[in-house]
N, C-alpha and C. Protein backbone atom coordinates (compact mmCIF):
# COMPACT_ATOMS: atom_id res chain seq x y z
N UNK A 1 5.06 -66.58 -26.10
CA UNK A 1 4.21 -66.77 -24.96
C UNK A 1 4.85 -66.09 -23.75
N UNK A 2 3.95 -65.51 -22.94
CA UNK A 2 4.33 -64.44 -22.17
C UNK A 2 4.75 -65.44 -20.54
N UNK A 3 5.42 -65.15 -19.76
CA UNK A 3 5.66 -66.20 -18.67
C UNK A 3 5.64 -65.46 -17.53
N UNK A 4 4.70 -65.73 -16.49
CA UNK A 4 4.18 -65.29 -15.46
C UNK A 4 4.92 -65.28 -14.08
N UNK A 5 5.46 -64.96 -13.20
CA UNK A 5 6.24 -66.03 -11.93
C UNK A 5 5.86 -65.14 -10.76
N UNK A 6 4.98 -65.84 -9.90
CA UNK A 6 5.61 -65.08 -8.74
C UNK A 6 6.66 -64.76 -7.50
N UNK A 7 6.46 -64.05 -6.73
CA UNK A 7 7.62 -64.08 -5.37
C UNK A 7 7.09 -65.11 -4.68
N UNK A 8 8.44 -66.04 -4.06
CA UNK A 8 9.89 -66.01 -4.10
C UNK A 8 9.33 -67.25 -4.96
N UNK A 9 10.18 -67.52 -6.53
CA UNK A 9 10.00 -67.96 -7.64
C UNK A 9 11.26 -69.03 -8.28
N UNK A 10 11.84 -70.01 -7.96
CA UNK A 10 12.54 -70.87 -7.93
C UNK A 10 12.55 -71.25 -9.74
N UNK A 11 11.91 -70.77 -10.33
CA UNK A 11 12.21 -70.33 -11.66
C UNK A 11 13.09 -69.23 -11.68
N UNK A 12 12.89 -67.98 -11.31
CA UNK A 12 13.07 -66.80 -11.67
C UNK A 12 14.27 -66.62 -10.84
N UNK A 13 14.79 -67.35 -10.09
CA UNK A 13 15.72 -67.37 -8.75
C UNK A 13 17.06 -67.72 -10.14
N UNK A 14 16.83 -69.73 -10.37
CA UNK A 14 17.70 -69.65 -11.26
C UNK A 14 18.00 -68.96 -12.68
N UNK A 15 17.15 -68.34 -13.14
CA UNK A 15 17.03 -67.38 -14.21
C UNK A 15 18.04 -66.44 -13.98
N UNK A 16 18.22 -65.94 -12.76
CA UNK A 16 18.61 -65.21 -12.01
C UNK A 16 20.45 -65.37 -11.96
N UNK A 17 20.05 -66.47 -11.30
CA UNK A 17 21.88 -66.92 -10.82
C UNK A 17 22.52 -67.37 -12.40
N UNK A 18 21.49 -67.60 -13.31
CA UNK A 18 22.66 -67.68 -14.61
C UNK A 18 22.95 -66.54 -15.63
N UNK A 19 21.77 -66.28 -15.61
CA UNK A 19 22.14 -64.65 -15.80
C UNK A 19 23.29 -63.57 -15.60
N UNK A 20 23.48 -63.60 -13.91
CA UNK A 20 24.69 -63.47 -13.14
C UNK A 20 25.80 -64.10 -13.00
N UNK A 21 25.89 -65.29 -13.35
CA UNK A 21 26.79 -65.93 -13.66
C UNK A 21 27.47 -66.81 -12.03
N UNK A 22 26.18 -66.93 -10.82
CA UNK A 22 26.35 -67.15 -9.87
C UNK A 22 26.34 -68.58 -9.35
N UNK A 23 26.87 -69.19 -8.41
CA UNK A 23 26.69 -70.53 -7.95
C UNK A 23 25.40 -70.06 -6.52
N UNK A 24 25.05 -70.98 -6.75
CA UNK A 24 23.76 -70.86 -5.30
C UNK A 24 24.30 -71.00 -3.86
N UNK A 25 25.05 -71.84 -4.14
CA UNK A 25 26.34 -71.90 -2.44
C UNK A 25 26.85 -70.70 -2.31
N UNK A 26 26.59 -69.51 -3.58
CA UNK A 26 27.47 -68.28 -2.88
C UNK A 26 26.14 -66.90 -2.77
N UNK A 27 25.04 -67.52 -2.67
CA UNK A 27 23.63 -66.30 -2.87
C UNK A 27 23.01 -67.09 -1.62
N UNK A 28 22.61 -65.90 -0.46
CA UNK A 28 21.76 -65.98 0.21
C UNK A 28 20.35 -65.86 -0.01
N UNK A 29 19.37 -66.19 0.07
CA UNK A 29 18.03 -65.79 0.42
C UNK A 29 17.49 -65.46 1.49
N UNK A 30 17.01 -64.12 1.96
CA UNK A 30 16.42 -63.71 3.32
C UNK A 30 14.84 -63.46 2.84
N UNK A 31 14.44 -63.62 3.81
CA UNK A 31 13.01 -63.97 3.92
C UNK A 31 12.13 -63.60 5.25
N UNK A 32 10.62 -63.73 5.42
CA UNK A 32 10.10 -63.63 6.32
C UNK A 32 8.97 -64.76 6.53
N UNK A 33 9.22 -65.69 5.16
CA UNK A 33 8.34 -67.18 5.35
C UNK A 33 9.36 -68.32 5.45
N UNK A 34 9.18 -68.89 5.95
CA UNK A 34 9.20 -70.55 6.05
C UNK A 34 9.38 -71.33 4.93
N UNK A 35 7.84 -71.58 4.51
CA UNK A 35 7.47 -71.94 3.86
C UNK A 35 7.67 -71.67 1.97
N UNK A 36 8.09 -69.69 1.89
CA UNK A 36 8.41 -69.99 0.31
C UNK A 36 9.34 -69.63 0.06
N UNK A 37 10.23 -68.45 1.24
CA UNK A 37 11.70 -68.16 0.98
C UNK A 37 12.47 -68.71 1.00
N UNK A 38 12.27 -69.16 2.62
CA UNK A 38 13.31 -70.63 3.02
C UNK A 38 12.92 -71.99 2.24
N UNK A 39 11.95 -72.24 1.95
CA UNK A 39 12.15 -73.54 1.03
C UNK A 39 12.80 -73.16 -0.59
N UNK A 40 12.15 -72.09 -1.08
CA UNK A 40 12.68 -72.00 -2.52
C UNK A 40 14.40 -71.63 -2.30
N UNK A 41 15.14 -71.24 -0.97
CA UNK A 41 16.02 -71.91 -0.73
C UNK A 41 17.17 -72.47 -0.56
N UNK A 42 16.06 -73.27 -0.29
CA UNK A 42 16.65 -74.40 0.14
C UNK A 42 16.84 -75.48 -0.77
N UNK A 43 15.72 -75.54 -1.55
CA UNK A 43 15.41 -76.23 -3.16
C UNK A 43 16.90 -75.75 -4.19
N UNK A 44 17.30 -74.46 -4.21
CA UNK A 44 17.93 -74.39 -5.02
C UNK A 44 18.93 -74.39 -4.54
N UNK A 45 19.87 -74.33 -2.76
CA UNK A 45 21.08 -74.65 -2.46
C UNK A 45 21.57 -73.76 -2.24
N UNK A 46 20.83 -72.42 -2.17
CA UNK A 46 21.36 -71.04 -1.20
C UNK A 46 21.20 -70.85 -0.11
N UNK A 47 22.25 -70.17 0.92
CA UNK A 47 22.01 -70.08 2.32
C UNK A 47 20.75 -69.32 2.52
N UNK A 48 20.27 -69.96 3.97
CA UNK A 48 18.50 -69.39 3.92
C UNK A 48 18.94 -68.54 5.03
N UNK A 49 17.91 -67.37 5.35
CA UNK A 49 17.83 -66.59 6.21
C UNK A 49 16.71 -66.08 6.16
N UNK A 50 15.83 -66.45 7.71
CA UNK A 50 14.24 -66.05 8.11
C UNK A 50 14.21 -64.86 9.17
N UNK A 51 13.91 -63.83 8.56
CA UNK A 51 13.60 -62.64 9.46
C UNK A 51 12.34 -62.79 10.30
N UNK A 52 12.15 -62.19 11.11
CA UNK A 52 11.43 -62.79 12.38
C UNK A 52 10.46 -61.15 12.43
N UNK A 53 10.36 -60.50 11.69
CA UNK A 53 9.34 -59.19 11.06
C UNK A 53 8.03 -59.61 10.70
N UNK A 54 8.13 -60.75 10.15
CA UNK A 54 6.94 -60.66 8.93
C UNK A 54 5.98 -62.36 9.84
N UNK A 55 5.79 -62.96 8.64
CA UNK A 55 5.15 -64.11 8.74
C UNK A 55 5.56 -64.99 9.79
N UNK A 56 7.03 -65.01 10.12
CA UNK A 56 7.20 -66.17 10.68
C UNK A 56 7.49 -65.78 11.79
N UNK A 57 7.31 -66.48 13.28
CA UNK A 57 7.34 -66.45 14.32
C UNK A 57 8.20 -67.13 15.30
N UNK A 58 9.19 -67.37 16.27
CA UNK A 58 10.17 -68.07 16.84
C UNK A 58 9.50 -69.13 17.08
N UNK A 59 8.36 -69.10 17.30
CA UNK A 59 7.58 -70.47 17.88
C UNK A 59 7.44 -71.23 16.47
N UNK A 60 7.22 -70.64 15.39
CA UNK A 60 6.97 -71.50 14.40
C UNK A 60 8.54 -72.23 14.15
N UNK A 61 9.70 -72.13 14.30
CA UNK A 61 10.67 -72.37 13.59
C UNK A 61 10.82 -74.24 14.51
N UNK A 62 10.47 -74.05 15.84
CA UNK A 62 10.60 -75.57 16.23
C UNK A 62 9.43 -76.72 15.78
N UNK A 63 8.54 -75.86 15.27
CA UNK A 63 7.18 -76.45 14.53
C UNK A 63 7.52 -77.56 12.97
N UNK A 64 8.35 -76.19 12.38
CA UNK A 64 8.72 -76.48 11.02
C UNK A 64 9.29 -77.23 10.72
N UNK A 65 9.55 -78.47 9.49
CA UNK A 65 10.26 -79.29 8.93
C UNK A 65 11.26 -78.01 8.30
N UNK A 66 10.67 -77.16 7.99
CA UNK A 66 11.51 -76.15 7.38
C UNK A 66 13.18 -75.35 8.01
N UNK A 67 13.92 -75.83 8.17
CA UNK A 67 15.11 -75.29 8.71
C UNK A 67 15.96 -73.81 8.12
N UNK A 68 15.67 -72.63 8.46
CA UNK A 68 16.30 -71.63 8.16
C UNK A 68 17.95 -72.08 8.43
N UNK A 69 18.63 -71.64 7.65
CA UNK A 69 20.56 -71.61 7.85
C UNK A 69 20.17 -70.87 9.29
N UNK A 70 20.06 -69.60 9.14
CA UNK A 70 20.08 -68.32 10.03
C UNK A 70 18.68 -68.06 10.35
N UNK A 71 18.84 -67.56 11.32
CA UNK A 71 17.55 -66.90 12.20
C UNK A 71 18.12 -65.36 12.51
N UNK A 72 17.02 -64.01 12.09
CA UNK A 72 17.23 -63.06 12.75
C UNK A 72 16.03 -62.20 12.72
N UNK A 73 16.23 -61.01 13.95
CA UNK A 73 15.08 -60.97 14.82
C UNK A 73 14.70 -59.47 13.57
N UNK A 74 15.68 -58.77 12.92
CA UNK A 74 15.25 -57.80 12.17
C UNK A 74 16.10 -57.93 11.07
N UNK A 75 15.96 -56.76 9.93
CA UNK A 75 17.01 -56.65 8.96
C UNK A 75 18.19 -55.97 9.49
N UNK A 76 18.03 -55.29 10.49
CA UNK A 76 19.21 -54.54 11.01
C UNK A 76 20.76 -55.39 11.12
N UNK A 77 20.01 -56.63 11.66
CA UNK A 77 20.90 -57.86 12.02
C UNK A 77 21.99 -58.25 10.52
N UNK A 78 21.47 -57.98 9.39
CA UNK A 78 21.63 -58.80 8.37
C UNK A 78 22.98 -58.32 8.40
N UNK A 79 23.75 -57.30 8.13
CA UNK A 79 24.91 -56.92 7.83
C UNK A 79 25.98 -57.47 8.43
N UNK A 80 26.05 -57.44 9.75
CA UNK A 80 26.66 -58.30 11.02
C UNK A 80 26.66 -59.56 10.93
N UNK A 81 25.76 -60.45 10.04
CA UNK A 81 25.57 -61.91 9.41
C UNK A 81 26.38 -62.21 8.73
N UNK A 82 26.08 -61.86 7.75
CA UNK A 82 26.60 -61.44 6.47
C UNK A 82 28.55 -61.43 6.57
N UNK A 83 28.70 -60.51 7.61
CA UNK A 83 30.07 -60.01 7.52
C UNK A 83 30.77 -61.42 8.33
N UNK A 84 29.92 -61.71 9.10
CA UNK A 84 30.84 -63.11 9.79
C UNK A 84 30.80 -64.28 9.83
N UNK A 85 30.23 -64.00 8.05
CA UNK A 85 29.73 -65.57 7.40
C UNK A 85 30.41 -65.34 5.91
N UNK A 86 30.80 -64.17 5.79
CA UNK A 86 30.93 -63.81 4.21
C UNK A 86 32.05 -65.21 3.85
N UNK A 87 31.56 -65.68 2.55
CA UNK A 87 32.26 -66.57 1.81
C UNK A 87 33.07 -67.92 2.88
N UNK A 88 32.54 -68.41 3.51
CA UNK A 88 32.82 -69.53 4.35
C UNK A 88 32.73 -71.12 3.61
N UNK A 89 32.01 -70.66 2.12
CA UNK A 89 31.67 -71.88 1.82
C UNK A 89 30.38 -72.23 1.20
């Protein structure tokens, strides 16, 4: 039987990290929803990160039950994140 999943896929996420042989405390997820990047996650215990490009909006983030780790305004940002967060935990 053939198995279907779509993006961002909290099946296919951990499929993913065992595959790789990864812990979720050490895989980010960046995103531009709320609602399926940052929750799928957050569900599975990877640092979240909501780009501020797409769907989601600064105004939405004080709205949300949804808590991004990180907030940033483009992808440009990500590297500079990344580098002064690398492996903290």
């Amino acid at each position: 039987m053939e198995t279907v999943v779509g993006k961002p896929s909290a099946y296919f996420a951990r499929s993913a990290l065992e595959r790789l042989g990864l812990s979720p405390r050490h895989v980010w997820v960046v995103g531009d929803s709320l609602t399926s990047d940052v929750a799928m996650g957050k569900e599975l215990g990877m640092t979240s990160v909501v780009v501020l490009t797409g769907v989601t909006r600064r105004d939405d983030l004080a709205a949300s039950p949804m808590k991004p780790d990180h907030v940033i305004e483009t992808l440009a940002e990500l590297p500079a994140l990344l580098k002064s967060r690398a492996f903290r935990g």
